[in-house]
C-alpha atoms as a PDB file:
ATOM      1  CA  UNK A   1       0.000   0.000   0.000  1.00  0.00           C
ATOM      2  CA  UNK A   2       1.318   3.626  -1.209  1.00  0.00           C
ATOM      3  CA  UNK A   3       2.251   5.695   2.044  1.00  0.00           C
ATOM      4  CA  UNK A   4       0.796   8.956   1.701  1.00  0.00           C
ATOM      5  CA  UNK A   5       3.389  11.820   1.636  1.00  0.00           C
ATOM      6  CA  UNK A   6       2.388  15.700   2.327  1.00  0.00           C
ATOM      7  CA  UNK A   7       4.131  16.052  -1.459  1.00  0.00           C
ATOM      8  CA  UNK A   8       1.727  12.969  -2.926  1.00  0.00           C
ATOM      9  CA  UNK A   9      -1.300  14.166  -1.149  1.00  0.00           C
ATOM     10  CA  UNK A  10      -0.575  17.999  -2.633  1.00  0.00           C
ATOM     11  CA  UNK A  11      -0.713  16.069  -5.993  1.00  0.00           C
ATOM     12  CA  UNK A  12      -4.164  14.498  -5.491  1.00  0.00           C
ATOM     13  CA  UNK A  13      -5.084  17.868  -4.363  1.00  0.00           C
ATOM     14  CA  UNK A  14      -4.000  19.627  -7.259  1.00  0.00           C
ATOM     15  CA  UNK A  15      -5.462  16.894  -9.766  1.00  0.00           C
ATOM     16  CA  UNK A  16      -8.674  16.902  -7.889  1.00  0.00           C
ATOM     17  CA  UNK A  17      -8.590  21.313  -8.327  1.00  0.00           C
ATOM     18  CA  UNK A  18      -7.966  20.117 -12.335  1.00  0.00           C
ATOM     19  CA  UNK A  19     -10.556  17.989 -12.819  1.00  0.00           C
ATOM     20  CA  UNK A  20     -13.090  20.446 -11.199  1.00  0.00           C
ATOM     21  CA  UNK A  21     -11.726  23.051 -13.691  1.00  0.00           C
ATOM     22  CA  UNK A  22     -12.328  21.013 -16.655  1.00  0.00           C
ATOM     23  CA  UNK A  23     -15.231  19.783 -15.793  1.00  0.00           C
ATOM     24  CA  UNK A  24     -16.999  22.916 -15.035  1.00  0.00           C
ATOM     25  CA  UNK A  25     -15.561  24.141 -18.788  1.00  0.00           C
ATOM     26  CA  UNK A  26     -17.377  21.273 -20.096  1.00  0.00           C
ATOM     27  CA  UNK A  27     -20.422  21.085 -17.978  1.00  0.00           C
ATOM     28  CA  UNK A  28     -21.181  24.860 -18.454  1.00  0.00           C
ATOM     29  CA  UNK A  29     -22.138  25.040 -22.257  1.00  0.00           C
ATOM     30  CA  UNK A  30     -24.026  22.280 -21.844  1.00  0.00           C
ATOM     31  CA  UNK A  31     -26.071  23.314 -19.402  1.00  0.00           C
ATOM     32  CA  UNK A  32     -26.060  26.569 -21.023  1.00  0.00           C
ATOM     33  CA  UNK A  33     -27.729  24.643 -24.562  1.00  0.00           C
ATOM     34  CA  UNK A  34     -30.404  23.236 -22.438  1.00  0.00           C
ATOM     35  CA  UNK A  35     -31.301  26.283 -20.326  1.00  0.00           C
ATOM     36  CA  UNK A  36     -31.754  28.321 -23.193  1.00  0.00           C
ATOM     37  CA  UNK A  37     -33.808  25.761 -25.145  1.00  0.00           C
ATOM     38  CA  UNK A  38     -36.182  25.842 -21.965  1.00  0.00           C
ATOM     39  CA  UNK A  39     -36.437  29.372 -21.626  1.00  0.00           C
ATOM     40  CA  UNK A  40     -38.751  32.348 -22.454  1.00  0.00           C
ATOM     41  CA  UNK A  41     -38.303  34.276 -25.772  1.00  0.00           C
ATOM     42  CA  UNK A  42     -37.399  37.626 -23.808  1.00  0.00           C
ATOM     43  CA  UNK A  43     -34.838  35.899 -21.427  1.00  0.00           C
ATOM     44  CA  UNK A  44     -32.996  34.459 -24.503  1.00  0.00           C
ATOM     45  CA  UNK A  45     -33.345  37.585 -26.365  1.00  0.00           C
ATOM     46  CA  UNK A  46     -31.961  39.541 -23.607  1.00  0.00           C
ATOM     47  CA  UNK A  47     -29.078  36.974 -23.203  1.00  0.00           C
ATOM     48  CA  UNK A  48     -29.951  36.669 -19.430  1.00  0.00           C
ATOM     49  CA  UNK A  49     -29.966  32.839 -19.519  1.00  0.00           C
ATOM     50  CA  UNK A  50     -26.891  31.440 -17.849  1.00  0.00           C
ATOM     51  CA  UNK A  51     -27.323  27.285 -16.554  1.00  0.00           C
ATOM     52  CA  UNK A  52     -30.814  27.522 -15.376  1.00  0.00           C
ATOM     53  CA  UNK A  53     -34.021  28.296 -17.286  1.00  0.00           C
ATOM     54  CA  UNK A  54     -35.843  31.200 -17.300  1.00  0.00           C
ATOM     55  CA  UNK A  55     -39.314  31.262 -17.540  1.00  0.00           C
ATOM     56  CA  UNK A  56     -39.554  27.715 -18.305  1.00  0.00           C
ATOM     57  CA  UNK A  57     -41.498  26.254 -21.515  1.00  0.00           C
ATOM     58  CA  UNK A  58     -41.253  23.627 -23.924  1.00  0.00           C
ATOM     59  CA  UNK A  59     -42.269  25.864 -26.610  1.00  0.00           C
ATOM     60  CA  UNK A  60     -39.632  25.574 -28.839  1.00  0.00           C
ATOM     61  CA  UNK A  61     -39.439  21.723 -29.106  1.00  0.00           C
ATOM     62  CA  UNK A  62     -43.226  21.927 -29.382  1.00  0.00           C
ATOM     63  CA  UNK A  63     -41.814  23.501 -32.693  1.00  0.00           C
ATOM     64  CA  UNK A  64     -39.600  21.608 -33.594  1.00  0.00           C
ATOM     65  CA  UNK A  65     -41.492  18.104 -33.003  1.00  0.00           C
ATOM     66  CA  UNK A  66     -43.806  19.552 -35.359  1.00  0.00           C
ATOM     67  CA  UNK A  67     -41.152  19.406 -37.914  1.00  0.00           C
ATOM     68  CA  UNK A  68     -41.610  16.226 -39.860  1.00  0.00           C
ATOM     69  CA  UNK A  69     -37.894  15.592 -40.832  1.00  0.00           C
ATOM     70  CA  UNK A  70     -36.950  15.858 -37.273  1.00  0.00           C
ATOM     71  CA  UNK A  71     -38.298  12.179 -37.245  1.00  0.00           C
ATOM     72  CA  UNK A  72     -36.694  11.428 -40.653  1.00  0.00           C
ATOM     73  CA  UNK A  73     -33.533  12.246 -39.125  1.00  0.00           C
ATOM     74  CA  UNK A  74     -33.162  10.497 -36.252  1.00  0.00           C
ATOM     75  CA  UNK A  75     -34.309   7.134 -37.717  1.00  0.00           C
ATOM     76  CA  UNK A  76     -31.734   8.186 -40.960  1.00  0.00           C
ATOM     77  CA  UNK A  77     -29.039   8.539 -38.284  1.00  0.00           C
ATOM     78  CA  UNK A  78     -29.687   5.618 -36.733  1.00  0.00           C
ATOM     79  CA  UNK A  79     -29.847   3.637 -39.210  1.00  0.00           C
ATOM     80  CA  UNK A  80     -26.395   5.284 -40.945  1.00  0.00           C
ATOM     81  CA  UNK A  81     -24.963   4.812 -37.704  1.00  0.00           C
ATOM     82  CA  UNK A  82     -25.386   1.510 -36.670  1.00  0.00           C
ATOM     83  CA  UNK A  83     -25.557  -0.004 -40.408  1.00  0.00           C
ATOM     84  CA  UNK A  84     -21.938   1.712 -41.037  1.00  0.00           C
ATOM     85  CA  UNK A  85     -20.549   0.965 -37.937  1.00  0.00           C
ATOM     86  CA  UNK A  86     -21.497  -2.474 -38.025  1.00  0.00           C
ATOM     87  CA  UNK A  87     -20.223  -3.260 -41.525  1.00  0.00           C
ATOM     88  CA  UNK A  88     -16.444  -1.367 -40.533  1.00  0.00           C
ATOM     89  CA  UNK A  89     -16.229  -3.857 -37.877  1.00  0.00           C
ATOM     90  CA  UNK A  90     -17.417  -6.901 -40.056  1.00  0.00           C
ATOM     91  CA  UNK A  91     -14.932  -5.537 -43.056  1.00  0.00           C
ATOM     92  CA  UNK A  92     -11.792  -4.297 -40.222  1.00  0.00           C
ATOM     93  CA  UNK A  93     -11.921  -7.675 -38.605  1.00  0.00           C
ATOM     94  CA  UNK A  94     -12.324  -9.956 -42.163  1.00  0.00           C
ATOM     95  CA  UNK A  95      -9.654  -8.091 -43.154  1.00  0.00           C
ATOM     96  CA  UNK A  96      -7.132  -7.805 -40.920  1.00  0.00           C
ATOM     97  CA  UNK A  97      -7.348 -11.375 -39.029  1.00  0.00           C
ATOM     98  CA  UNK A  98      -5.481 -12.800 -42.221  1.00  0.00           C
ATOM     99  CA  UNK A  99      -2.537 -10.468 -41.514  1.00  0.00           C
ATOM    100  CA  UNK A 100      -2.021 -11.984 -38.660  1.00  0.00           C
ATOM    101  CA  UNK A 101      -1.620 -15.929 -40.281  1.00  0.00           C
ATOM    102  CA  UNK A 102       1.851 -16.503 -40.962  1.00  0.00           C
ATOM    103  CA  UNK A 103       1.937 -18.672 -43.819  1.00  0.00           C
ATOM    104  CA  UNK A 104      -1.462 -16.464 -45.795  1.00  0.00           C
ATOM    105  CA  UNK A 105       0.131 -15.371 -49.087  1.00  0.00           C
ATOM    106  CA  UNK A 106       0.064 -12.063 -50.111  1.00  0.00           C
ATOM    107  CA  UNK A 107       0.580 -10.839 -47.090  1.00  0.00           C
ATOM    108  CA  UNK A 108       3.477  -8.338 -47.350  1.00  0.00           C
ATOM    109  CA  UNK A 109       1.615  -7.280 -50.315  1.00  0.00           C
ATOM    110  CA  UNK A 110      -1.711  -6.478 -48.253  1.00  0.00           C
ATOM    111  CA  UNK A 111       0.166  -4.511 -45.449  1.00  0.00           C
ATOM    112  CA  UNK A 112       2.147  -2.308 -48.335  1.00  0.00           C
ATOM    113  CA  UNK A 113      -0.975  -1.687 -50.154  1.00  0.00           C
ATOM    114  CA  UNK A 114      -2.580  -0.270 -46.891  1.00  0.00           C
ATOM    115  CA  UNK A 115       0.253   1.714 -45.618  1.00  0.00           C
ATOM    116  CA  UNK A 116       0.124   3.660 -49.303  1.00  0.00           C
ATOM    117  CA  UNK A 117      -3.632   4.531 -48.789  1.00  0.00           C
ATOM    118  CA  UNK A 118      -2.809   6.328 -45.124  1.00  0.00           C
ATOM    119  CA  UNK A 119      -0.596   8.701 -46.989  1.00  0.00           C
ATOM    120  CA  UNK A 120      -2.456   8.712 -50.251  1.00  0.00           C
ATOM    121  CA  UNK A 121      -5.818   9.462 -50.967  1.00  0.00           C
ATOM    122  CA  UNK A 122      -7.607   9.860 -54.189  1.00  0.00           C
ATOM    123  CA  UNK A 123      -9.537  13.296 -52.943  1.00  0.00           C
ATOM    124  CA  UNK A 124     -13.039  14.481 -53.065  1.00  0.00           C
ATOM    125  CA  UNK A 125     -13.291  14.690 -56.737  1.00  0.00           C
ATOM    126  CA  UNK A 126     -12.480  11.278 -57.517  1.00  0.00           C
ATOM    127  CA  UNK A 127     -14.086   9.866 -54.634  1.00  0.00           C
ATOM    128  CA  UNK A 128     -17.441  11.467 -55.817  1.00  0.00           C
ATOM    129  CA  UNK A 129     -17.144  10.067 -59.880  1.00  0.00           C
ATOM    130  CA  UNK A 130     -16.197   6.730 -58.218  1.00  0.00           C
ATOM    131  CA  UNK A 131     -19.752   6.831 -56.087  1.00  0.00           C
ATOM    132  CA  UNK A 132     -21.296   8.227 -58.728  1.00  0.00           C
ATOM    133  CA  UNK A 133     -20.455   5.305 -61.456  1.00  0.00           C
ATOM    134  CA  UNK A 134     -21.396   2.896 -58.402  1.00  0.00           C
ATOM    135  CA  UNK A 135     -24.833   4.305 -58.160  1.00  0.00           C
ATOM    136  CA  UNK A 136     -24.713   4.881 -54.672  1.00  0.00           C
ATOM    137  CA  UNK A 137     -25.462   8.906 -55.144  1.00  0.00           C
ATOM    138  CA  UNK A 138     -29.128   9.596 -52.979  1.00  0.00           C
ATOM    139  CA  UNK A 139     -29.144   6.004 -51.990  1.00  0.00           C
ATOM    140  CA  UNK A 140     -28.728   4.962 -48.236  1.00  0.00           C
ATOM    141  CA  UNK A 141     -26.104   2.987 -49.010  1.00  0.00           C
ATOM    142  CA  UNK A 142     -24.020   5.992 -49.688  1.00  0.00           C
ATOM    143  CA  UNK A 143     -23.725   6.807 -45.980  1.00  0.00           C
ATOM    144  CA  UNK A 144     -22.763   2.664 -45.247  1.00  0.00           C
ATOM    145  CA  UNK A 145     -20.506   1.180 -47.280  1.00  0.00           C
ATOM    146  CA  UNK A 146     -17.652   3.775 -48.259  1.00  0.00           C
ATOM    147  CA  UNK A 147     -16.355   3.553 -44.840  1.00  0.00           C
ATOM    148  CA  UNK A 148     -16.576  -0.151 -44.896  1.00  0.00           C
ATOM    149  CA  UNK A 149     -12.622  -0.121 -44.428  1.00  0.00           C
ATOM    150  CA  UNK A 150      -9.859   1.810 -42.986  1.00  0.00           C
ATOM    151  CA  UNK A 151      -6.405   1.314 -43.344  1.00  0.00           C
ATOM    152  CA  UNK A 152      -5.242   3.061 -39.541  1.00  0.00           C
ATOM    153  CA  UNK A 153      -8.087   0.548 -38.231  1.00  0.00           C
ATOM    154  CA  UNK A 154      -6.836  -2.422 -39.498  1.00  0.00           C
ATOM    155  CA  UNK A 155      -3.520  -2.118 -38.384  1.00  0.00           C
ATOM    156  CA  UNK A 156      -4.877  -1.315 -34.541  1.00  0.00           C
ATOM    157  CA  UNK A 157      -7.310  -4.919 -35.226  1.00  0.00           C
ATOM    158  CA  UNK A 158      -3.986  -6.585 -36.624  1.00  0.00           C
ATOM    159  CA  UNK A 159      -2.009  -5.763 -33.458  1.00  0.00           C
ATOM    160  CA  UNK A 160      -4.505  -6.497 -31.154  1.00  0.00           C
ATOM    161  CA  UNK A 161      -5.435 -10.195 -32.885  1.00  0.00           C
ATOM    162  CA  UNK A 162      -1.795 -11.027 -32.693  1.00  0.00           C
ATOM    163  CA  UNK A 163      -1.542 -10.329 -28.600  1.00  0.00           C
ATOM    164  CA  UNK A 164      -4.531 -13.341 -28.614  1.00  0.00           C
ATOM    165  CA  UNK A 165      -2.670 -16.030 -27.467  1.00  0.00           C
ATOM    166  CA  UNK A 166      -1.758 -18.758 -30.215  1.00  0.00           C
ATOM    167  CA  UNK A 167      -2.431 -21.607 -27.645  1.00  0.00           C
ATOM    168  CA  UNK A 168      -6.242 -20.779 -28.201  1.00  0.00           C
ATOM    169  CA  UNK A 169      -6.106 -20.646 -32.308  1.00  0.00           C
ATOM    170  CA  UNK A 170      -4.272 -24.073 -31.637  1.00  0.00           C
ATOM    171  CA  UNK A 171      -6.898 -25.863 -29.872  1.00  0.00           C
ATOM    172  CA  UNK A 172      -9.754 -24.480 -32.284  1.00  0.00           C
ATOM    173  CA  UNK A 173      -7.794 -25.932 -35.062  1.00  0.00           C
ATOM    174  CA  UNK A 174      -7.271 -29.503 -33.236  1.00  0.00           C
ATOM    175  CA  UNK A 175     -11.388 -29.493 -32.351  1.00  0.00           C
ATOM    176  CA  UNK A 176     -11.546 -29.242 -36.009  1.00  0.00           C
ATOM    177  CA  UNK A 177     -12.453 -25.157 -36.567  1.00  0.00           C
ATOM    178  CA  UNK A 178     -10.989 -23.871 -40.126  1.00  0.00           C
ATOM    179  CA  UNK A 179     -10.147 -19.866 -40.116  1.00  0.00           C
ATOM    180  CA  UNK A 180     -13.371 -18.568 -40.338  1.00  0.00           C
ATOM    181  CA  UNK A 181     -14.525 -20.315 -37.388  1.00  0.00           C
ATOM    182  CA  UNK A 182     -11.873 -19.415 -35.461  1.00  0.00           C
ATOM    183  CA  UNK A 183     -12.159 -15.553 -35.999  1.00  0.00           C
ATOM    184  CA  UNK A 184     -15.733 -15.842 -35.056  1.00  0.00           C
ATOM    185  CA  UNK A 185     -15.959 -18.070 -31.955  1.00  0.00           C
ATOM    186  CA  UNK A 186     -11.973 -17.314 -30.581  1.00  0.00           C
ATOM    187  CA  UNK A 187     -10.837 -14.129 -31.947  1.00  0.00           C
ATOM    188  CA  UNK A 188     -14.237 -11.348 -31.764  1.00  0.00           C
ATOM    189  CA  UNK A 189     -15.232 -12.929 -28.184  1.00  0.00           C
ATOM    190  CA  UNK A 190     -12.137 -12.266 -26.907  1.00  0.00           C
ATOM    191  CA  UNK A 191     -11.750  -8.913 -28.866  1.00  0.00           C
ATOM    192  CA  UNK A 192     -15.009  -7.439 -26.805  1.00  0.00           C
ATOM    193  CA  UNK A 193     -12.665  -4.171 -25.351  1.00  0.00           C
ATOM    194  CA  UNK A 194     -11.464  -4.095 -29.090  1.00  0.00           C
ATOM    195  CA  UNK A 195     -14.697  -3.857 -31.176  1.00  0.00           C
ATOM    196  CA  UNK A 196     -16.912  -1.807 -28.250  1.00  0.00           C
ATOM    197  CA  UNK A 197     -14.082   0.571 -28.467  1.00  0.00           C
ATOM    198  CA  UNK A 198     -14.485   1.123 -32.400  1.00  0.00           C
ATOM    199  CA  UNK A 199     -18.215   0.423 -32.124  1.00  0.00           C
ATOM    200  CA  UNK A 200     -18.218   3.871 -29.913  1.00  0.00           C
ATOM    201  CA  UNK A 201     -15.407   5.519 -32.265  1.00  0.00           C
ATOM    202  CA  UNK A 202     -17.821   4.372 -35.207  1.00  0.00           C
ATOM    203  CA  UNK A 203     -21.344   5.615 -33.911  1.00  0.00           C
ATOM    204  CA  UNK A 204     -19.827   8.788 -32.563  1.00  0.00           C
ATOM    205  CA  UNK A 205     -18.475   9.657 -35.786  1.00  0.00           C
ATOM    206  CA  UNK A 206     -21.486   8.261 -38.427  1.00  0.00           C
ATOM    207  CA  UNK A 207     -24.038  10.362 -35.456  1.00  0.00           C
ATOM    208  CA  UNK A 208     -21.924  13.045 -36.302  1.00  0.00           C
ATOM    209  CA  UNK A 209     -21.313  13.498 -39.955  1.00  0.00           C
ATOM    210  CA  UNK A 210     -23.078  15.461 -42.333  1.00  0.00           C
ATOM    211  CA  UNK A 211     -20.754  16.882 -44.738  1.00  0.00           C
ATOM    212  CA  UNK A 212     -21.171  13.486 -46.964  1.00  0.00           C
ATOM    213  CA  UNK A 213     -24.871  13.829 -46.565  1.00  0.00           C
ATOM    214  CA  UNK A 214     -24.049  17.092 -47.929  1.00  0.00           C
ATOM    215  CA  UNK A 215     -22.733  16.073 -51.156  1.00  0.00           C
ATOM    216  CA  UNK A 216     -24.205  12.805 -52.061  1.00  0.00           C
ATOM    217  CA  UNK A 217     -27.437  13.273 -50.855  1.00  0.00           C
ATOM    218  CA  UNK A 218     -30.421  15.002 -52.600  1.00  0.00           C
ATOM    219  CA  UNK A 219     -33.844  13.559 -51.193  1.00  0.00           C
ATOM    220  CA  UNK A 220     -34.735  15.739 -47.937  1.00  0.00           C
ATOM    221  CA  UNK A 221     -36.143  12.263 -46.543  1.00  0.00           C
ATOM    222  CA  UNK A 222     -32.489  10.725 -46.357  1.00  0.00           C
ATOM    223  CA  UNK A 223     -31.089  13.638 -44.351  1.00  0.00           C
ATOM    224  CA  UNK A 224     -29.329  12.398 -41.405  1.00  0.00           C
ATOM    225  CA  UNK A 225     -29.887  14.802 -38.169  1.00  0.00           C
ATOM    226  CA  UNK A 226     -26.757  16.340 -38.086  1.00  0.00           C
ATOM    227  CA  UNK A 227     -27.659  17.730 -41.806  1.00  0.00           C
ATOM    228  CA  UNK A 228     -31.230  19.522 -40.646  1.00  0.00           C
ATOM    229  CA  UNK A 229     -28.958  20.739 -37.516  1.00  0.00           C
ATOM    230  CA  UNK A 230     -26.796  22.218 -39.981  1.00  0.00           C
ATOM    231  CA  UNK A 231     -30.375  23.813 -42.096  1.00  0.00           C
ATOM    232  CA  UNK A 232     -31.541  24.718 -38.561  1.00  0.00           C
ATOM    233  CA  UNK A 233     -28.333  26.630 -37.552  1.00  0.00           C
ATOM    234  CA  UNK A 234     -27.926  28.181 -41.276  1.00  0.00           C
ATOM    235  CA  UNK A 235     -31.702  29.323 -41.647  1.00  0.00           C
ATOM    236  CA  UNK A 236     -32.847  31.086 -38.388  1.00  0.00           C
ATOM    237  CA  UNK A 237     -31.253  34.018 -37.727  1.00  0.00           C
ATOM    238  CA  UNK A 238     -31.077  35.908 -34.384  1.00  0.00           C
ATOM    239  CA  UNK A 239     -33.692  37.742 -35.571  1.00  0.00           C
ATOM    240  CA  UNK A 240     -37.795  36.778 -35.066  1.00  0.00           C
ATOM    241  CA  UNK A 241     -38.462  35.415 -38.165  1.00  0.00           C
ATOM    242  CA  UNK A 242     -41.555  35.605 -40.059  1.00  0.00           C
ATOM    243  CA  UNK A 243     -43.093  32.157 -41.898  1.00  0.00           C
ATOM    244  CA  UNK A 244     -41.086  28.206 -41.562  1.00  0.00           C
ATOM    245  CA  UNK A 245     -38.086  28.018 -41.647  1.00  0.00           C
ATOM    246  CA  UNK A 246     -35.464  25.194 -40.417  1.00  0.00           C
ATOM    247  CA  UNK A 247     -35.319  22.214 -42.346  1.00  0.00           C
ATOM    248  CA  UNK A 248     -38.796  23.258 -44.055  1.00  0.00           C
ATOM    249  CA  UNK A 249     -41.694  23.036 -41.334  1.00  0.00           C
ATOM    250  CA  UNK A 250     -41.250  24.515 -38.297  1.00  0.00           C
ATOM    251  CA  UNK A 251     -43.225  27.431 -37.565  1.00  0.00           C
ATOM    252  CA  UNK A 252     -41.301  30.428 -35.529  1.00  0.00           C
ATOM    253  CA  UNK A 253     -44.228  32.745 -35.398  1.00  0.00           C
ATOM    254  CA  UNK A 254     -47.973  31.284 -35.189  1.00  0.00           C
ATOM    255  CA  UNK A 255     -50.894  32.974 -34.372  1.00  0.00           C
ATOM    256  CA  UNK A 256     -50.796  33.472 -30.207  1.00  0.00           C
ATOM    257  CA  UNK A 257     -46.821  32.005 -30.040  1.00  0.00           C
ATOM    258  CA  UNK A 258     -43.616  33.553 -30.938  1.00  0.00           C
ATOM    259  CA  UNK A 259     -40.402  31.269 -30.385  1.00  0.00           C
ATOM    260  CA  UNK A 260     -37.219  32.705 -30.053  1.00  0.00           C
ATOM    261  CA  UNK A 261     -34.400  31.619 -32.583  1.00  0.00           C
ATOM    262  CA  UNK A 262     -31.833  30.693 -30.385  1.00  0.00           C
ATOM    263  CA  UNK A 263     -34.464  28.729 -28.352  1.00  0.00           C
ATOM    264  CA  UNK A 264     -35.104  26.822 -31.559  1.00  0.00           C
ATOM    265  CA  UNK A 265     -31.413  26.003 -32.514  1.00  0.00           C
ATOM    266  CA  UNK A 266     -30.534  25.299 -28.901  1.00  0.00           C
ATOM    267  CA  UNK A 267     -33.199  22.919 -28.898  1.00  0.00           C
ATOM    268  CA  UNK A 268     -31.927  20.577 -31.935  1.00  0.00           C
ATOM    269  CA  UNK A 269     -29.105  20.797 -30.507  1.00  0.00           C
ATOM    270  CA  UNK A 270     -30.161  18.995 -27.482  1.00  0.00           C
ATOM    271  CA  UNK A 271     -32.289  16.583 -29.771  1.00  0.00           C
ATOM    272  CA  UNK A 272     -29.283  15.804 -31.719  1.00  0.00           C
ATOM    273  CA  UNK A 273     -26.425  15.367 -29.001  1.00  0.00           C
ATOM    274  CA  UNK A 274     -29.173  13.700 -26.683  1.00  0.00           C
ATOM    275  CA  UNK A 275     -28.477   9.681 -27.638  1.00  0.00           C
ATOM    276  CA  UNK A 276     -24.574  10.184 -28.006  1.00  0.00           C
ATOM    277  CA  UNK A 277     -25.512  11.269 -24.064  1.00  0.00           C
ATOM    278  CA  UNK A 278     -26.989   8.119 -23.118  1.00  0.00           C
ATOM    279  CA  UNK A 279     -25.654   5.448 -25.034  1.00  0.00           C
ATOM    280  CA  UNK A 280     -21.314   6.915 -24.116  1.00  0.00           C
ATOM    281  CA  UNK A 281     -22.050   5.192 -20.367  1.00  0.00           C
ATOM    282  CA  UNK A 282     -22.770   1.475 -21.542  1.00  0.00           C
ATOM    283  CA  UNK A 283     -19.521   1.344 -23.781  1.00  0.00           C
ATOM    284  CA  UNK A 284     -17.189   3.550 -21.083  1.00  0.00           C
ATOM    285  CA  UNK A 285     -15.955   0.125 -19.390  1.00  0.00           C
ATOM    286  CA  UNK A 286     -14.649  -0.897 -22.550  1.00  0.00           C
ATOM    287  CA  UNK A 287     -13.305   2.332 -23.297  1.00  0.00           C
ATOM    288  CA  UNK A 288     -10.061   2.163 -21.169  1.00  0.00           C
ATOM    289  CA  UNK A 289      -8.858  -1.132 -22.084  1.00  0.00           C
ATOM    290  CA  UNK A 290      -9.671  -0.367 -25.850  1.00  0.00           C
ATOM    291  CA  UNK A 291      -7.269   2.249 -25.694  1.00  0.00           C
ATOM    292  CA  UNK A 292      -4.582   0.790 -25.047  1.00  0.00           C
ATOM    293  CA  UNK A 293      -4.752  -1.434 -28.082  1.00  0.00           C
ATOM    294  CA  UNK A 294      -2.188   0.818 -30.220  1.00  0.00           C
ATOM    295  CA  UNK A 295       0.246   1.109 -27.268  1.00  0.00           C
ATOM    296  CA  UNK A 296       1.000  -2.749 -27.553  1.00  0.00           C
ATOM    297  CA  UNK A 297       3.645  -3.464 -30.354  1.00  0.00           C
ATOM    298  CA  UNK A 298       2.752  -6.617 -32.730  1.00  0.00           C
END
């Protein structure tokens, strides 16, 4: 057991002072989204709204929940994000588990041919005539399958499959398993830090994306939420605004209600950032042991 020291105690101290620090940096514009989403219109207007509401409503995601792509959105998101993140760790894993198999030809070839595409890429240009003469452009698939496959991610699957011990790829192959059955009942059980790590890495990132909805996309149905954030945050200005506006059908001013602006855009915000919230907790064990999966040289 560590003997506590005045010096060592100081530390914890300090660390403790820190963490406050950062976590009050963090916590505040979070609290400061919500608040202002739950506020009055003259509170936000007046920029009197700090962490705590002020003359509390639900006005503006009355609004906003009237807004039929809102709905759209979040099931487009979820669908981009779990059908994407899904396939990269189907693709990562078929792909790099054969890396690690000593006598698999082609090998050397494989690993060259992967380290060229982290330094080389073929750009936007390209990468849009090559969706375009697959037919993926306004298609879901557009937002699944181009990410199928990343070099930096193999490499981190590679090293971590080769710190499995071989005693357990031995005894699958003596009860009779061929390759295949040993990634799938050895390898991915034992990989759960691994793939929960990349699963979060993959959501995060899909949930978060728009820019590619952005270019490839065209029917307003197929939006994923980050892309009516982005009409949200564009089209209302700080400024009451007369008609709809947002991603088409939210009303800002209706007979006998006037939403602020900011209330409205603070609101999708919330909406958008809400499931990253609650789904971050069930993957955080993983997180720390996933980490440390390109620390470990193969």
């Amino acid at each position: 057991m560590r003997k506590e020291t005045l010096g060592s105690r100081a530390f914890d101290m300090a660390n403790i002072l820190v963490m406050l620090f950062i976590l009050v940096v963090v916590l505040y514009p979070v609290l400061n989204i919500i608040a202002t989403s739950l506020s009055g219109s003259r509170a936000v207007s007046m920029g009197s709204v700090s962490i705590w509401p002020k003359n509390f409503n639900l006005r503006a995601y009355e609004g906003i929940f009237k807004d039929r792509f809102i709905y759209t959105g979040y099931l487009n998101s979820i669908l981009y994000s779990l059908g994407s993140t899904g396939i990269m760790l189907l693709f990562t894993s078929l792909f790099a588990y054969p890396l690690t198999i000593s006598g698999f030809v082609g090998k050397k070839f494989l690993t060259i041919f992967l380290m060229i595409t982290m330094f080389f890429s073929g750009g936007m240009i390209p990468t849009y005539l090559l969706i375009r003469n697959l037919h993926l452009l306004d298609t879901l698939w557009v937002m699944i399958i181009p990410g199928a496959v990343g070099a930096y991610n193999v490499f981190l699957f590679r090293t971590f499959f080769m710190n499995i011990p071989s005693e357990l790829k031995d005894a699958a192959h003596i009860d009779g398993a061929n390759e295949v059955g040993v990634l799938f009942k050895v390898i991915l059980p034992l990989s759960k830090p691994l793939l929960a790590t990349f699963a979060l890495f993959g959501i995060v990132g899909s949930w978060n994306s728009w820019f590619e909805a952005l270019i490839y996309l065209q029917d307003q149905a197929k939006y994923p939420l980050q892309l009516i954030l982005r009409n949200y945050l564009f089209t209302l200005d700080n400024n009451a605004i007369q008609g709809r506006v947002g991603a088409g059908n939210v009303a800002i001013n209706s007979p006998g209600t006037t939403l602020d602006p900011k209330s409205v855009r603070m609101g999708v915000i919330v909406i958008t950032m809400f499931p990253i919230m609650v789904i971050y907790p069930f993957f955080q064990k993983y997180f720390t042991q996933g980490m440390f999966v390109g620390s470990i040289k193969g």
